[in-house]
Protein backbone atom coordinates (compact mmCIF):
# COMPACT_ATOMS: atom_id res chain seq x y z
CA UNK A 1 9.77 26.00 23.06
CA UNK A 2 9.23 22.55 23.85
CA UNK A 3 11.79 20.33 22.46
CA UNK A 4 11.43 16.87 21.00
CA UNK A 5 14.20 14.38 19.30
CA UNK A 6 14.13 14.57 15.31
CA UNK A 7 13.64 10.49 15.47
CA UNK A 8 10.68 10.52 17.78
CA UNK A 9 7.50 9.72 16.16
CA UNK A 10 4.60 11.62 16.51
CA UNK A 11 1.47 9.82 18.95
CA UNK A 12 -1.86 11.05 19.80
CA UNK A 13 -0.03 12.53 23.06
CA UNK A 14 2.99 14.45 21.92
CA UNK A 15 0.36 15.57 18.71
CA UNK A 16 -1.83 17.39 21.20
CA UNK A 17 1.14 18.22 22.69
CA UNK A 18 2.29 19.63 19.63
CA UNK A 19 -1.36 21.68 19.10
CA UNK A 20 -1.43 23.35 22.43
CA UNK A 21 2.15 24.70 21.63
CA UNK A 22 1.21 25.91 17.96
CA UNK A 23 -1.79 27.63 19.08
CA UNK A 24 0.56 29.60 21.51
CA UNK A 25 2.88 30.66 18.79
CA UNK A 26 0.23 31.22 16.01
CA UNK A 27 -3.34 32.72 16.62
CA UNK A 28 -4.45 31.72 13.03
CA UNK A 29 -3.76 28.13 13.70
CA UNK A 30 -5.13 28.13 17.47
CA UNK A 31 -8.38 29.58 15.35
CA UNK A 32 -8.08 26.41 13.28
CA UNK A 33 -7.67 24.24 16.08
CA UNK A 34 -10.32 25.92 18.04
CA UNK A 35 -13.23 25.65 14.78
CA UNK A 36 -12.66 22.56 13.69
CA UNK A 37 -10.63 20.73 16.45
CA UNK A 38 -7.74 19.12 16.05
CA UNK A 39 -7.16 17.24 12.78
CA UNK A 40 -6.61 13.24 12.44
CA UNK A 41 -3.05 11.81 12.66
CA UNK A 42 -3.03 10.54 9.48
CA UNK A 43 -0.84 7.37 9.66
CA UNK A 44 0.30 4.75 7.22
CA UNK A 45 1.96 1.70 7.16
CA UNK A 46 5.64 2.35 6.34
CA UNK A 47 6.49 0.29 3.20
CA UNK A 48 6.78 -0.03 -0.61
CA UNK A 49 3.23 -0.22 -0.79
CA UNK A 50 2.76 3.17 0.84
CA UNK A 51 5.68 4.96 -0.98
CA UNK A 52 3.81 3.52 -4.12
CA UNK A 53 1.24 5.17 -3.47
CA UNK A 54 2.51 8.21 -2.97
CA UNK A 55 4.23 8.35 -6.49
CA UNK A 56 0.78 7.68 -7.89
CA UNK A 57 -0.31 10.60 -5.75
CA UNK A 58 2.00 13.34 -7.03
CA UNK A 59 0.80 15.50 -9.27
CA UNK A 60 -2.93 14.09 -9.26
CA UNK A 61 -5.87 14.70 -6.55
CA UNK A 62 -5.47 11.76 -3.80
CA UNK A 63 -9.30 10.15 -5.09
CA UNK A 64 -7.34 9.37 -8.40
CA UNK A 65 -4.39 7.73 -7.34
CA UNK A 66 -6.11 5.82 -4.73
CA UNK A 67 -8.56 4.64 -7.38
CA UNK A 68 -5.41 3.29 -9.33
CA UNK A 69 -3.74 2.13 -6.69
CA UNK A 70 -6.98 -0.07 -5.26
CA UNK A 71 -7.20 -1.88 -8.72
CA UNK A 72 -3.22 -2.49 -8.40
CA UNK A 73 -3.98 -4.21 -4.62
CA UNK A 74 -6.95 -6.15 -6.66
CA UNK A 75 -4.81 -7.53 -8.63
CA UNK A 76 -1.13 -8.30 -6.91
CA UNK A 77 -2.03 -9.79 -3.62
CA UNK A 78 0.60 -9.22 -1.83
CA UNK A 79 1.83 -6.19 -3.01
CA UNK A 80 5.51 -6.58 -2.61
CA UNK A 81 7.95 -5.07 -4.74
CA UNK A 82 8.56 -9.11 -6.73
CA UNK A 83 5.12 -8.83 -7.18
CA UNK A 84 4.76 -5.84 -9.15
CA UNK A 85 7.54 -6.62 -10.99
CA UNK A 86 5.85 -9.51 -12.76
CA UNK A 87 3.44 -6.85 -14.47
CA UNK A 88 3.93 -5.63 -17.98
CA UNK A 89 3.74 -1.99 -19.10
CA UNK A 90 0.52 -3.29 -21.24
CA UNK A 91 -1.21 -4.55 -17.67
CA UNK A 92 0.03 -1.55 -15.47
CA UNK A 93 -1.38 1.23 -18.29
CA UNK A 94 -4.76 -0.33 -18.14
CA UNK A 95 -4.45 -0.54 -14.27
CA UNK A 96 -4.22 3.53 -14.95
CA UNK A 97 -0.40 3.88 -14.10
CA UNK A 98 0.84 6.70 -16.37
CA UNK A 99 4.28 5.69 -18.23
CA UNK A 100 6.08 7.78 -16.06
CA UNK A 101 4.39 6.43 -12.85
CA UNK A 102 5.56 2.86 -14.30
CA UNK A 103 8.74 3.68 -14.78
CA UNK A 104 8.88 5.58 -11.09
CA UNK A 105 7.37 2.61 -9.53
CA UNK A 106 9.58 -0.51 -11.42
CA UNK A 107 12.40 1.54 -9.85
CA UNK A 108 11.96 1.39 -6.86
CA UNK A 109 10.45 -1.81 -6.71
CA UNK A 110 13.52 -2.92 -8.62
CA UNK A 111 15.43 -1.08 -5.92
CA UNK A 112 14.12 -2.81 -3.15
CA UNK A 113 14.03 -6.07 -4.38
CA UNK A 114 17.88 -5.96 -5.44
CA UNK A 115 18.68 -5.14 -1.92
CA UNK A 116 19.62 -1.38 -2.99
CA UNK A 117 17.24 0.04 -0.74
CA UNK A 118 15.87 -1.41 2.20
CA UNK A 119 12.82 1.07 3.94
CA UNK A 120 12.80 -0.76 7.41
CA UNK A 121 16.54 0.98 7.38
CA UNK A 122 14.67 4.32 7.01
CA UNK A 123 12.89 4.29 10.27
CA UNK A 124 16.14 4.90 12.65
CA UNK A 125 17.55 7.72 9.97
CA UNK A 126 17.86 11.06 10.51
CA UNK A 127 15.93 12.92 8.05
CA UNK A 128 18.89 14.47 5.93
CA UNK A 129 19.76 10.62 5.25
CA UNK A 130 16.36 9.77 4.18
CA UNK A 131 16.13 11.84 1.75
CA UNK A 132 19.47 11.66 0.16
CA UNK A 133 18.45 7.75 0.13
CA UNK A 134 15.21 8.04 -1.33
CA UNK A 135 16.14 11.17 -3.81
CA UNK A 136 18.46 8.68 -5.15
CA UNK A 137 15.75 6.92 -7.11
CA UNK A 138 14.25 8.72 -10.04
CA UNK A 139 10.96 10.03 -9.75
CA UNK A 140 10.93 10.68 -6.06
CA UNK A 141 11.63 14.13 -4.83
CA UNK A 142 11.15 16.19 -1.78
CA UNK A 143 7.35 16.49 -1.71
CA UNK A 144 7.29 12.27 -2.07
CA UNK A 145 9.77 11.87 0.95
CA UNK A 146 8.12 14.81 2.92
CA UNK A 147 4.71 12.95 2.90
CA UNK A 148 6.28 9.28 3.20
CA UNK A 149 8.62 11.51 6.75
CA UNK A 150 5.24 13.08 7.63
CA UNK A 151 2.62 10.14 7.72
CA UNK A 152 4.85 6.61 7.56
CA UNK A 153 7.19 7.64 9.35
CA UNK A 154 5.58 10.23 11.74
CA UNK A 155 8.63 12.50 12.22
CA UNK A 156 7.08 15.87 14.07
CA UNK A 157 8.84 18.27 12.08
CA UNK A 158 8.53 17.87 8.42
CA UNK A 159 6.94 20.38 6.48
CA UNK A 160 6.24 19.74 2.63
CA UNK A 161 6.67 22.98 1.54
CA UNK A 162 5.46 21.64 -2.01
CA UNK A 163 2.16 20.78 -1.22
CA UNK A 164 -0.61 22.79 -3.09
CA UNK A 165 -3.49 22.36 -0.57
CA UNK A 166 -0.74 23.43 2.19
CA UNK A 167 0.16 26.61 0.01
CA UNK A 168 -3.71 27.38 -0.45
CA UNK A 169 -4.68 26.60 2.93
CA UNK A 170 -1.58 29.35 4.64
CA UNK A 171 -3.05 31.79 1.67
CA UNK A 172 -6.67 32.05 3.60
CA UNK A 173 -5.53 32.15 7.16
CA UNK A 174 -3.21 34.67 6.32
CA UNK A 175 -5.11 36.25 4.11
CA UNK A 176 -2.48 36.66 1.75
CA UNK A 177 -2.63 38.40 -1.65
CA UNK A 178 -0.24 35.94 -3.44
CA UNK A 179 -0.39 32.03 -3.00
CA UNK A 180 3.04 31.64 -1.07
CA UNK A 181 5.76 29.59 -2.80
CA UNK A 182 8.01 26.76 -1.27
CA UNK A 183 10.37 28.98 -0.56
CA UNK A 184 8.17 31.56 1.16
CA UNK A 185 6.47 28.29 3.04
CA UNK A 186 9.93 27.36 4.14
CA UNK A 187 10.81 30.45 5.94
CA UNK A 188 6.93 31.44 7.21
CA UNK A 189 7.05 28.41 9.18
CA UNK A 190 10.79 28.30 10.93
CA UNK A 191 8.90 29.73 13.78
CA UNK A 192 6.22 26.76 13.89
CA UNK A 193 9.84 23.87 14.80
CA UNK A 194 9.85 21.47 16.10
CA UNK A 195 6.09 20.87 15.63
CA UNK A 196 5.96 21.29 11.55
CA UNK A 197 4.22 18.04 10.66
CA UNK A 198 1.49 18.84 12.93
CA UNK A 199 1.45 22.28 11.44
CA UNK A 200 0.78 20.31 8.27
CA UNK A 201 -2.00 18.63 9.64
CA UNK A 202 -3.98 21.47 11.21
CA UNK A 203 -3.39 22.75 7.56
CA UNK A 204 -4.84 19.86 5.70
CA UNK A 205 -7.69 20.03 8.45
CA UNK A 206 -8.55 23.30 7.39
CA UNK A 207 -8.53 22.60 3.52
CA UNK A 208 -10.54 19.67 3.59
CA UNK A 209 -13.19 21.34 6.00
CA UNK A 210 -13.11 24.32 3.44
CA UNK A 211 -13.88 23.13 0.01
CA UNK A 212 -13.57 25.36 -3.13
C-alpha cells in the first residue's frame, strides 16, 4: 500500500491518489466512487472560528449550527477569540448558542486568548498530540478534533469513528443488519490506512447523495 507521512496534508492530487487506492482495496467504495464520482475535499480555514463551529455542530444537523454560527459572524466582525469574549450569556442565548455550547466556546476562546492554546502550533503536530491538546479543553472530544484533523487540517488518515452519517452510510454499502458502532468502525476500516479521511469523504459523498 502506498504510503504517505502522517503530517502531509491531503491535495486534490494525493486525494485522487488516495481514491484509486481505496477502490482497489474496497469494491463497495470503488462502487461509490464510480456512481457518484469522487466527493469534494471539503476544506476549512484552520482557526478558532472553524473549531467554533464545530462545537456548535456536535450533536445538531450541520444547517443548524451554521445558522447559529452565521448570526455569531453578523455580529462579531472579526471573529477572534477577544471578540467573542465581550458577549454575555444573555446575547450568545439569543444568538442560539445552547448554555453548554457557551460555556464550550468561552473556553476555548478563553484558552486561546490567554496564550494556553495556540492552533497555528497544531498544524506541525502529530495527531496523538493534537488531540491530547485539544481534549484538554472541556467540551471537545474525539469526534470535534477528528473533523477539525480531517477538514482544517487535512491529515489523510483520520477517521471519526463517531460520526452518525459515517455509521449510516458503512450500514448501506455493507448492507449490514446492525448500524456499526465506533468501535466496530474503528476496526472495519484498519484495512482502508493510510487513506481514512478520504474514506470519510467518499462516505459523506454517499450520504448526502442518498437522502432518507
Amino acid at each position: 500500500m502506498t504510503q504517505i507521512p502522517e503530517l502531509e496534508s491531503l491535495t486534490e492530487e494525493s486525494l485522487t491518489r488516495g481514491l484509486m487506492v481505496l477502490a482497489n482495496l474496497d469494491s463497495d467504495l470503488a462502487r461509490i466512487l464510480e456512481t457518484l464520482g469522487p466527493p469534494p475535499i471539503w476544506s476549512r480555514e484552520p482557526g478558532f472560528a472553524t473549531l467554533l463551529c464545530i462545537i456548535l455542530e456536535q450533536q445538531v444537523s450541520v444547517a443548524a449550527a451554521r445558522a447559529v454560527f452565521n448570526r455569531l459572524c453578523g455580529i462579531i466582525v472579526p471573529l477572534t477569540p477577544e471578540n467573542f469574549l465581550t458577549l454575555d450569556d444573555i446575547q450568545l442565548r439569543g444568538i442560539g448558542f445552547s448554555r453548554q455550547k457557551i460555556l464550550y466556546c468561552r473556553g476555548l476562546a478563553d484558552a486561546i486568548a490567554s496564550g494556553q492554546l495556540d492552533l497555528s502550533k497544531l498544524e506541525i503536530m502529530d495527531e496523538t498530540t493534537i488531540r491530547t491538546e485539544l481534549k484538554r479543553l472541556k467540551g471537545i472530544g474525539d469526534w470535534t478534533v477528528d473533523i477539525y484533523l480531517l477538514m482544517a487540517l487535512q491529515r489523510p488518515d483520520v477517521f471519526p469513528k463517531g460520526d452518525l452519517a459515517i455509521a449510516i452510510a458503512l450500514q448501506k454499502i455493507k448492507n449490514l443488519a446492525t448500524r456499526p458502532t465506533p468501535v466496530q468502525l474503528e476496526a472495519m476500516t484498519q484495512h482502508w490506512r493510510p487513506w481514512r479521511a478520504v474514506a470519510a469523504r467518499l462516505l459523506w459523498h454517499y450520504y448526502l447523495s442518498n437522502p432518507k
